[in-house]
Protein backbone atom coordinates (compact mmCIF):
# COMPACT_ATOMS: atom_id res chain seq x y z
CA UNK A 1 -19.83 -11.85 11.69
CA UNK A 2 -20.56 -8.10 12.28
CA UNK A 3 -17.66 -8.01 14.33
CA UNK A 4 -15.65 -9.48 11.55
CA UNK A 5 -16.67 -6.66 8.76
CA UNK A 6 -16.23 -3.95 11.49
CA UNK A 7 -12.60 -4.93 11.87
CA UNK A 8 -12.12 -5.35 8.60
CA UNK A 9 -13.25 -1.47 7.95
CA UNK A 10 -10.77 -0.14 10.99
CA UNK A 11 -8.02 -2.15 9.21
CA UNK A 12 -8.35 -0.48 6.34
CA UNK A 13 -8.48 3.06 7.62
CA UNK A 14 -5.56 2.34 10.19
CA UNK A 15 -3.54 0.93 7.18
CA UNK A 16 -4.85 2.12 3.86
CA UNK A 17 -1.45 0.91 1.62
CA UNK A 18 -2.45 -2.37 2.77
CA UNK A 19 -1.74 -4.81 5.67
CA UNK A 20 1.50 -6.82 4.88
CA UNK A 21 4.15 -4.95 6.53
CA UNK A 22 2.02 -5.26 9.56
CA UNK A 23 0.83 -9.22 9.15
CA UNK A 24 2.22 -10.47 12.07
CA UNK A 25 1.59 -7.99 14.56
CA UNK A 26 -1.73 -8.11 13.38
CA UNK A 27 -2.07 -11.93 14.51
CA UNK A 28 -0.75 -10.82 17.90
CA UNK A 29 -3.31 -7.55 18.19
CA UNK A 30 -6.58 -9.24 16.92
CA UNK A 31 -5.97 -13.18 17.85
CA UNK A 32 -7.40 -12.89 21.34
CA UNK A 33 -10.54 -11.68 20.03
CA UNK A 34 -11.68 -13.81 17.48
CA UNK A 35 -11.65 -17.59 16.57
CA UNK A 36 -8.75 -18.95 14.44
CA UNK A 37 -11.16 -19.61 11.76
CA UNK A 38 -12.53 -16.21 11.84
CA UNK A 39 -9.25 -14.20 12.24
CA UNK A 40 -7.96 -16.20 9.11
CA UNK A 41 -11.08 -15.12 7.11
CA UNK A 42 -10.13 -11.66 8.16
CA UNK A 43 -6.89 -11.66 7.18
CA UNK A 44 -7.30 -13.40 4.09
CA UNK A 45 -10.00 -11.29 2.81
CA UNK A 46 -7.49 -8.21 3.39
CA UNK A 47 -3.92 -9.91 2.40
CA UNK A 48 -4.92 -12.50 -0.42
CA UNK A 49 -3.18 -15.48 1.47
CA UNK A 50 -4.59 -18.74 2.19
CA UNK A 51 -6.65 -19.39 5.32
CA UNK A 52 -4.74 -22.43 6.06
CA UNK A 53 -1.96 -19.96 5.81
CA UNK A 54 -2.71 -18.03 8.29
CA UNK A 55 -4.60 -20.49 10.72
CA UNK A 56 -1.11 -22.07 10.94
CA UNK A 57 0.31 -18.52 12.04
CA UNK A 58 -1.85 -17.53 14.35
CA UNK A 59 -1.12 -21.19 15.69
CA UNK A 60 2.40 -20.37 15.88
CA UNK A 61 2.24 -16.64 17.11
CA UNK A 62 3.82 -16.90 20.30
CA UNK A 63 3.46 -13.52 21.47
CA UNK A 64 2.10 -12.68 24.79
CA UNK A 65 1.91 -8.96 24.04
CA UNK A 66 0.02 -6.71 21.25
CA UNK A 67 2.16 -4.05 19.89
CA UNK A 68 1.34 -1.08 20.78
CA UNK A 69 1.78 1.13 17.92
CA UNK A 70 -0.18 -1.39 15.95
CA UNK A 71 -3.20 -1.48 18.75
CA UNK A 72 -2.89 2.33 18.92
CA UNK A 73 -3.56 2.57 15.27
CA UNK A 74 -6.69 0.26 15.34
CA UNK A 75 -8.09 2.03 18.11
CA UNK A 76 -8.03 5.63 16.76
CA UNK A 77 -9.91 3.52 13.71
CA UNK A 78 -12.28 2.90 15.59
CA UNK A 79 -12.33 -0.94 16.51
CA UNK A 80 -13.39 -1.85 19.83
CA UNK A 81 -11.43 -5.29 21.67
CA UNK A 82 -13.81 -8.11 22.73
């Protein structure tokens, strides 16, 4: 769960007016790292939606890469990939 809260932190510094504009790409970034049920507590905690919400997103995220301005971004706020 440390993990979790970490993320949470570099999410807000990389993207301090908030996270919507950048919801999906998100999903594709962070969903290798964490369990669906996790992510979606992650997410939710930041956006306001539903976890059920967002489990079914990340379930139908079909991308195979993470976008690289968005990783960039995360990185330089300090969060660290599994």
């Amino acid at each position: 769960m440390e993990k979790v809260y970490a993320t949470i932190e570099c999410i807000k510094k990389a993207f301090p007016e908030g996270i919507d504009h950048v919801y999906f790409e998100l999903i594709a970034c962070l969903k290798s790292d964490f369990t669906e049920q996790n992510l979606a507590a992650l997410l939710s905690y930041l956006c306001g939606k539903e976890p059920l919400v967002i489990i079914r997103d990340i379930q139908n995220d079909e991308s195979e890469t993470k976008p690289q301005k968005i990783m960039e971004a995360l990185l330089q706020s300090g969060y660290h990939c599994a």
